[in-house]
Protein backbone atom coordinates (compact mmCIF):
# COMPACT_ATOMS: atom_id res chain seq x y z
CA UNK A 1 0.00 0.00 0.00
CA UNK A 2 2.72 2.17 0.98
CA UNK A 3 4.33 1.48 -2.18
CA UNK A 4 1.17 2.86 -4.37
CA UNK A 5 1.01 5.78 -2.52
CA UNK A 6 4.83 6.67 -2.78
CA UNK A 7 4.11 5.84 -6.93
CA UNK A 8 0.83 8.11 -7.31
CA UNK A 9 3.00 10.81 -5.29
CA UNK A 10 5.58 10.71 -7.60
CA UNK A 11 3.04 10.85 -10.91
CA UNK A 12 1.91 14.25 -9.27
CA UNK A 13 4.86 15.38 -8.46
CA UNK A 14 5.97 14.77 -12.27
CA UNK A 15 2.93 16.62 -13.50
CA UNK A 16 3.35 19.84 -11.68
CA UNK A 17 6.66 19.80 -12.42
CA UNK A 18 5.80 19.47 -16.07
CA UNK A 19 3.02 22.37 -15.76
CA UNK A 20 5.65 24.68 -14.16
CA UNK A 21 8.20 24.65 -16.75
CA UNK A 22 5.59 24.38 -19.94
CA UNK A 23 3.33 26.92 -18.47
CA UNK A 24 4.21 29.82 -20.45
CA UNK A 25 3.37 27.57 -23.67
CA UNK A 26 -0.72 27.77 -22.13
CA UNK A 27 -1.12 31.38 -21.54
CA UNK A 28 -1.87 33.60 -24.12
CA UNK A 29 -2.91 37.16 -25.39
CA UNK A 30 -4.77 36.63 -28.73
CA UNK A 31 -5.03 40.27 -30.44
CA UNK A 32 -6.67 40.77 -34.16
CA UNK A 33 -4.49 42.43 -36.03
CA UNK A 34 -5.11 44.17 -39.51
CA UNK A 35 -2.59 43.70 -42.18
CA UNK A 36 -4.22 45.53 -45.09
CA UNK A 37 -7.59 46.93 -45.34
CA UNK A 38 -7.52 47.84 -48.82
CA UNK A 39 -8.64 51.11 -48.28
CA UNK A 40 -6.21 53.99 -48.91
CA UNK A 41 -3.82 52.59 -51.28
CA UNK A 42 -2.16 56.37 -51.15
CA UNK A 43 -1.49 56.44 -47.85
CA UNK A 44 -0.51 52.40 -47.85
CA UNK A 45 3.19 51.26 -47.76
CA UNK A 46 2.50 48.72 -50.26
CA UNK A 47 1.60 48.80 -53.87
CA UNK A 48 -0.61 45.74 -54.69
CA UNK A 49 -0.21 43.77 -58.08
CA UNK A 50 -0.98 40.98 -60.05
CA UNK A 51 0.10 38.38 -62.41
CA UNK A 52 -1.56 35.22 -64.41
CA UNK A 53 -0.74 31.60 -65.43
CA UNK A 54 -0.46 30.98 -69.21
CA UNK A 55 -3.79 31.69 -71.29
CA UNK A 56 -4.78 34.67 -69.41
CA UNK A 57 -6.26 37.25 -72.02
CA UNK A 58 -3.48 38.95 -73.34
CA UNK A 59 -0.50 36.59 -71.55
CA UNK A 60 0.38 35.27 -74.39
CA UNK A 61 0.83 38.29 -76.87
CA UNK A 62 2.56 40.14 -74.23
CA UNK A 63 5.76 37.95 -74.04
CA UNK A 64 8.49 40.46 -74.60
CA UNK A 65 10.60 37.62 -76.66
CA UNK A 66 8.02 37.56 -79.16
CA UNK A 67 10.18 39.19 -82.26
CA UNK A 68 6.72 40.53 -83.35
CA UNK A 69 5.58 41.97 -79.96
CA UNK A 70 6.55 46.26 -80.94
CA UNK A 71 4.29 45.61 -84.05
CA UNK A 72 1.09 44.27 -81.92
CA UNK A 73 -0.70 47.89 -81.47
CA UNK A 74 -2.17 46.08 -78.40
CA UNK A 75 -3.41 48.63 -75.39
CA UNK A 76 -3.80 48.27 -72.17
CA UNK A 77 -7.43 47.34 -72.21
CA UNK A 78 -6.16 44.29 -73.84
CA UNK A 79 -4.19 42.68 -71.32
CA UNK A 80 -5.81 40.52 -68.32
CA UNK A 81 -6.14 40.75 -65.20
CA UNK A 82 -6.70 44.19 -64.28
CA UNK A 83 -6.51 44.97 -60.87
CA UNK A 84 -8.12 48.51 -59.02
CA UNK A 85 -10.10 49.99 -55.94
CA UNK A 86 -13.09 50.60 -55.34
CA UNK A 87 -15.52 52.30 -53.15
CA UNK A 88 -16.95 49.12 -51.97
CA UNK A 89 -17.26 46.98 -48.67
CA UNK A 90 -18.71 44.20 -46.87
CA UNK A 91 -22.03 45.95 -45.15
CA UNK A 92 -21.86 43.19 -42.36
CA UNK A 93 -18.84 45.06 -41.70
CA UNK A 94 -19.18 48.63 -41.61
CA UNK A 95 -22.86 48.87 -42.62
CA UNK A 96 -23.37 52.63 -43.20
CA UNK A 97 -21.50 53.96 -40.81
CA UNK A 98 -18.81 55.51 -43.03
CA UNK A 99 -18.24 59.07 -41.48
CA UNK A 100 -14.91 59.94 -42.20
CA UNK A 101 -13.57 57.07 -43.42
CA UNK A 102 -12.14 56.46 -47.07
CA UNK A 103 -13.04 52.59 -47.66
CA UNK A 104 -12.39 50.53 -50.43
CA UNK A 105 -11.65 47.20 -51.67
CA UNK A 106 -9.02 45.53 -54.01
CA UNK A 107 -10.62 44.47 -56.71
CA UNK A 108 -9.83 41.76 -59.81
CA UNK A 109 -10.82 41.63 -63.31
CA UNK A 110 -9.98 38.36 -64.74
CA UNK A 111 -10.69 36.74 -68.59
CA UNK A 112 -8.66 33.24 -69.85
CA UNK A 113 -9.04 31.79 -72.94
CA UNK A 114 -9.20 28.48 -71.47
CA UNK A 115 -11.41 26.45 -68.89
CA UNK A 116 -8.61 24.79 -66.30
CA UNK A 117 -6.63 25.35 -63.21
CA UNK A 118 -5.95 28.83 -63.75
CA UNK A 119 -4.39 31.35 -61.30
CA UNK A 120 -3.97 34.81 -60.53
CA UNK A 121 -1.64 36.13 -57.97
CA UNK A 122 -2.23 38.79 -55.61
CA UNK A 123 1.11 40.15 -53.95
CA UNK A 124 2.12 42.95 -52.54
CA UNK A 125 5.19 45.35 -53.23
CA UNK A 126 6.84 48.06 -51.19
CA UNK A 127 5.72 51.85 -52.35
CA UNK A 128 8.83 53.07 -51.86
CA UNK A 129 11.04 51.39 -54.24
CA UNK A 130 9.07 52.34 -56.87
CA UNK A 131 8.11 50.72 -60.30
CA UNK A 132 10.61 48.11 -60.07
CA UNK A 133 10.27 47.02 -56.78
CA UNK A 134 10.20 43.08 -56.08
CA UNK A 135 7.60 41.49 -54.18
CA UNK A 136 7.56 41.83 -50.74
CA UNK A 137 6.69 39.63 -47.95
CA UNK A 138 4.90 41.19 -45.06
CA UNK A 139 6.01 40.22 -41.42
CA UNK A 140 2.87 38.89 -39.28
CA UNK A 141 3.16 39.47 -35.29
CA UNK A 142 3.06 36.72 -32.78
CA UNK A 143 2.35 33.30 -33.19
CA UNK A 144 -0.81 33.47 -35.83
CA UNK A 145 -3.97 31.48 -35.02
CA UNK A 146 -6.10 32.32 -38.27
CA UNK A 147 -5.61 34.59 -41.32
CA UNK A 148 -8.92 36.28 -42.02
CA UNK A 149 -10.00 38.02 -44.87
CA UNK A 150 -13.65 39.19 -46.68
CA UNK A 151 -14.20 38.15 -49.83
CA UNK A 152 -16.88 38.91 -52.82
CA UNK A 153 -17.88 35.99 -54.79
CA UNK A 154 -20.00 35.61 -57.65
CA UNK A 155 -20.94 31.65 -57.50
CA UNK A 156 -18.38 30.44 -59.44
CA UNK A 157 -16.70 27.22 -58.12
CA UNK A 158 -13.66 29.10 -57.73
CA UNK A 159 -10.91 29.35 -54.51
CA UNK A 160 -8.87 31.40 -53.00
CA UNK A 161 -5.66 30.10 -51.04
CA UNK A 162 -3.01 32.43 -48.40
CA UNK A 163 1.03 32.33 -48.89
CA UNK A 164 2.90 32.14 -45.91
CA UNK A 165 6.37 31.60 -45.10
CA UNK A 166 8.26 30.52 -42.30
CA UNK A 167 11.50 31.15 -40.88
CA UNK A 168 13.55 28.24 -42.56
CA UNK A 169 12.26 29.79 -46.09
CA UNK A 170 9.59 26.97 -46.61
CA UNK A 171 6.28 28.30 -48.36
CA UNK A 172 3.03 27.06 -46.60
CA UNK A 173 -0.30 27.01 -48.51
CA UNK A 174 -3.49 27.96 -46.57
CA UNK A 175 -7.16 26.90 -47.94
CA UNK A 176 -8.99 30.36 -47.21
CA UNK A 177 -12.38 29.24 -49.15
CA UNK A 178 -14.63 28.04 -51.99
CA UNK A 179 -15.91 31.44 -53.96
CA UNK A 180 -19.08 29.64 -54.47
CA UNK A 181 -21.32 32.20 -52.94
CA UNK A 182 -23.33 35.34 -53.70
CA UNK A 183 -21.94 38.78 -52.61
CA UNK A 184 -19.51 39.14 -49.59
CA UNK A 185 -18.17 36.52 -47.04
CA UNK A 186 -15.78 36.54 -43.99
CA UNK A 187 -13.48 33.34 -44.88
CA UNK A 188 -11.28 32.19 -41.84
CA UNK A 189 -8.39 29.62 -41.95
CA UNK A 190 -6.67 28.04 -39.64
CA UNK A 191 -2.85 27.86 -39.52
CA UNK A 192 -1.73 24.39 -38.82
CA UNK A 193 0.52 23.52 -35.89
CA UNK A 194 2.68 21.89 -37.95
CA UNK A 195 3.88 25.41 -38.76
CA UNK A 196 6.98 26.47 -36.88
CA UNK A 197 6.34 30.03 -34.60
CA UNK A 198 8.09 29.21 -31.60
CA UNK A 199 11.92 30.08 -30.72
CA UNK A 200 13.48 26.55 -29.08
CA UNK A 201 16.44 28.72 -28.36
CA UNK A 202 17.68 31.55 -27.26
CA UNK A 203 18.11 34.45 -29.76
CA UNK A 204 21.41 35.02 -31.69
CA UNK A 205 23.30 37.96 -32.31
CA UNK A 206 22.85 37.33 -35.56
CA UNK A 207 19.74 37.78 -35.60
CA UNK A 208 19.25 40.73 -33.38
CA UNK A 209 19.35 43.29 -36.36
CA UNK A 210 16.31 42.05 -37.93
CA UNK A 211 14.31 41.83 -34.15
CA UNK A 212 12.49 44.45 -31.99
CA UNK A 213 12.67 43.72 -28.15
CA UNK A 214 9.10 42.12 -28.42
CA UNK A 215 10.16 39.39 -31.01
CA UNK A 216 12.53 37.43 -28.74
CA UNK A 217 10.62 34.33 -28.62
CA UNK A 218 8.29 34.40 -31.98
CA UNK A 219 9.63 33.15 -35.04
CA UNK A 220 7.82 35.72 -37.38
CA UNK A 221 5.75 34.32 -40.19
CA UNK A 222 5.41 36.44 -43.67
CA UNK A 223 2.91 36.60 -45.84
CA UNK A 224 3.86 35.89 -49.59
CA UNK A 225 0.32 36.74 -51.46
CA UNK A 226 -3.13 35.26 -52.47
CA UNK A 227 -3.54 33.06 -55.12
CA UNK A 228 -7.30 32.48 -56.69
CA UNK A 229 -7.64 29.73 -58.67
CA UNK A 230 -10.15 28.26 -61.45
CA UNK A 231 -11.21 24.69 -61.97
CA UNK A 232 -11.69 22.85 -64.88
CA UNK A 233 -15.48 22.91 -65.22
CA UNK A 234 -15.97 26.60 -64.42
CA UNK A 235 -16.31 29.79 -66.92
CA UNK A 236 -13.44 31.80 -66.75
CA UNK A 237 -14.03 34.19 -70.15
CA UNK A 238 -15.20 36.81 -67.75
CA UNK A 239 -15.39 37.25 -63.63
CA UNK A 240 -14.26 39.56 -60.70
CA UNK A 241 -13.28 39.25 -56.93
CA UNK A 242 -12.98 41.86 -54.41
CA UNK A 243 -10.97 41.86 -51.24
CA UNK A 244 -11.19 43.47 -48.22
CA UNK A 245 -9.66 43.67 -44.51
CA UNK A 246 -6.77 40.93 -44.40
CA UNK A 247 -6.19 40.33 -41.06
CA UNK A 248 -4.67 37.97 -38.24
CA UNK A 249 -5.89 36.59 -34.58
CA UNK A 250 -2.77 36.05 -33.07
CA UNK A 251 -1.33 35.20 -29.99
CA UNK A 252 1.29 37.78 -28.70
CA UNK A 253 2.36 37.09 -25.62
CA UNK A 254 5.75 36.91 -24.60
CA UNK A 255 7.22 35.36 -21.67
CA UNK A 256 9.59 37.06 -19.34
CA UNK A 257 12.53 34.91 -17.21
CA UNK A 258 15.74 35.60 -15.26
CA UNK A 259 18.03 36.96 -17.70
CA UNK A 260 15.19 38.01 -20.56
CA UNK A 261 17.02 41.25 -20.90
CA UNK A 262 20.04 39.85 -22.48
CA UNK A 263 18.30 39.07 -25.50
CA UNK A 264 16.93 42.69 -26.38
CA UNK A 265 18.75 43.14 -30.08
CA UNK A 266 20.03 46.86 -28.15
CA UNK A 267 21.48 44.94 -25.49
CA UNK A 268 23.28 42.48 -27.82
CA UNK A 269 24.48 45.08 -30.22
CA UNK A 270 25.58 47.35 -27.43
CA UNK A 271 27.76 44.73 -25.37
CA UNK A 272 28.87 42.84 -28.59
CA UNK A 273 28.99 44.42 -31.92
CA UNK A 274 30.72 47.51 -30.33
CA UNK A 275 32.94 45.43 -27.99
CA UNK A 276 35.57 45.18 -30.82
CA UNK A 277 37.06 41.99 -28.92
């Protein structure tokens, strides 16, 4: 008997233990953070554009290598998708109450030639690099529970997927939702466990440059850009879709310990970088 007892001690004993030194992994501060709303694309840092797969209208006869291109005469209007703003939103959203505020949505214009798995891309650029800036990938806070986004259908049996990646470089793909609806919808996705957002050790110096003080522990993730596809039984001479307010619910909680402060990126840089030894 005395035996048992000393064994179901020693279970507890193990279990507290265990709670005490995973604890920090169980509490968290879940915030909903906006990471475009579409809606002033003056004021926004990023410029948002597009590009197609192969038999988008226009594609094709755009292809600089084509010898014959310069003697096309083709315009603008002739080249697909077309992507714009508009004074637009979800009413579930904001319903009327638009007093001083300037909202919009991204929309897209899309015509292919062909019936398939078609894409267009959605991805967004920095403003101030200008015309020939490369796509950029936007740094979400915390350790992200769902991406979140409204979106305007027009019953066609098309979907929409989120780019993320993580911090080894790997490209995840996120199922936001089937655009087989009427009019606007909030589609929510979760991101899998399986995705990496949590430090297992202590930050490097190396990294320090690229970290505020509130990143120590949080492995950022960075979204690439949206990718709507077609399927193989659906029209695709003619459609649109309209976005509006991306956003995150993510957990941002950080933990604090004996000897947190000597991972601040100031405190690293300070005591190292300048040490010269």
């Amino acid at each position: 008997m005395k035996h048992r007892s000393f064994g179901v001690f020693c279970l507890l004993f193990m279990a507290l233990t265990t709670l005490a030194v995973f604890g920090d992994d169980f509490t968290v501060n879940l915030e909903s953070k906006v990471l475009e709303n579409f809606d002033n694309a003056e004021n926004s840092l990023y410029v948002w554009r597009k590009e197609a797969s192969r038999y988008a209208v226009g594609k094709d006869e755009a292809d600089k290598d084509n010898p014959s291109f310069a003697n096309m005469g083709l315009e603008d209007g002739d080249f697909f998708p077309k992507l714009n703003f508009f004074e637009i939103w979800p009413m579930a959203l904001f319903r009327n109450n638009r007093e001083n505020l300037e909202l919009r949505s991204l929309g897209i214009w899309g015509k292919f030639k062909r019936m398939g798995y078609n894409w267009i891309d959605i991805y967004p650029t920095l403003k101030s690099e200008g015309e020939d800036a490369k796509p950029y990938e936007i740094p979400i806070p915390g350790r992200v529970r769902y991406l979140d986004m409204w979106v305007w259908g027009s019953n066609l049996n098309f979907y929409v997927e989120a780019y993320i990646r993580d911090e080894q470089g790997v490209i995840h793909t996120i199922y936001l939702g089937n655009l087989g609806y009427q009019g606007w919808k909030n589609l929510r996705a979760m991101v899998p466990t399986s995705i990496p957002q949590r430090r297992r050790i202590i930050l490097d110096p190396s990294a320090a440059s690229t970290l505020s003080t509130t990143d120590k522990n949080s492995i950022y993730l960075k979204f690439v850009k949206f990718r709507v596809w077609t399927t193989p039984r659906e029209a695709v001479g003619n459609f649109y879709v309209y976005f509006d307010q991306f956003k995150v619910l993510t957990d941002t909680f950080e933990s604090i310990y004996d000897g947190d402060e000597m991972t601040d990126p100031d405190w690293i840089r300070e005591n190292w970088e300048t040490s010269g030894n």
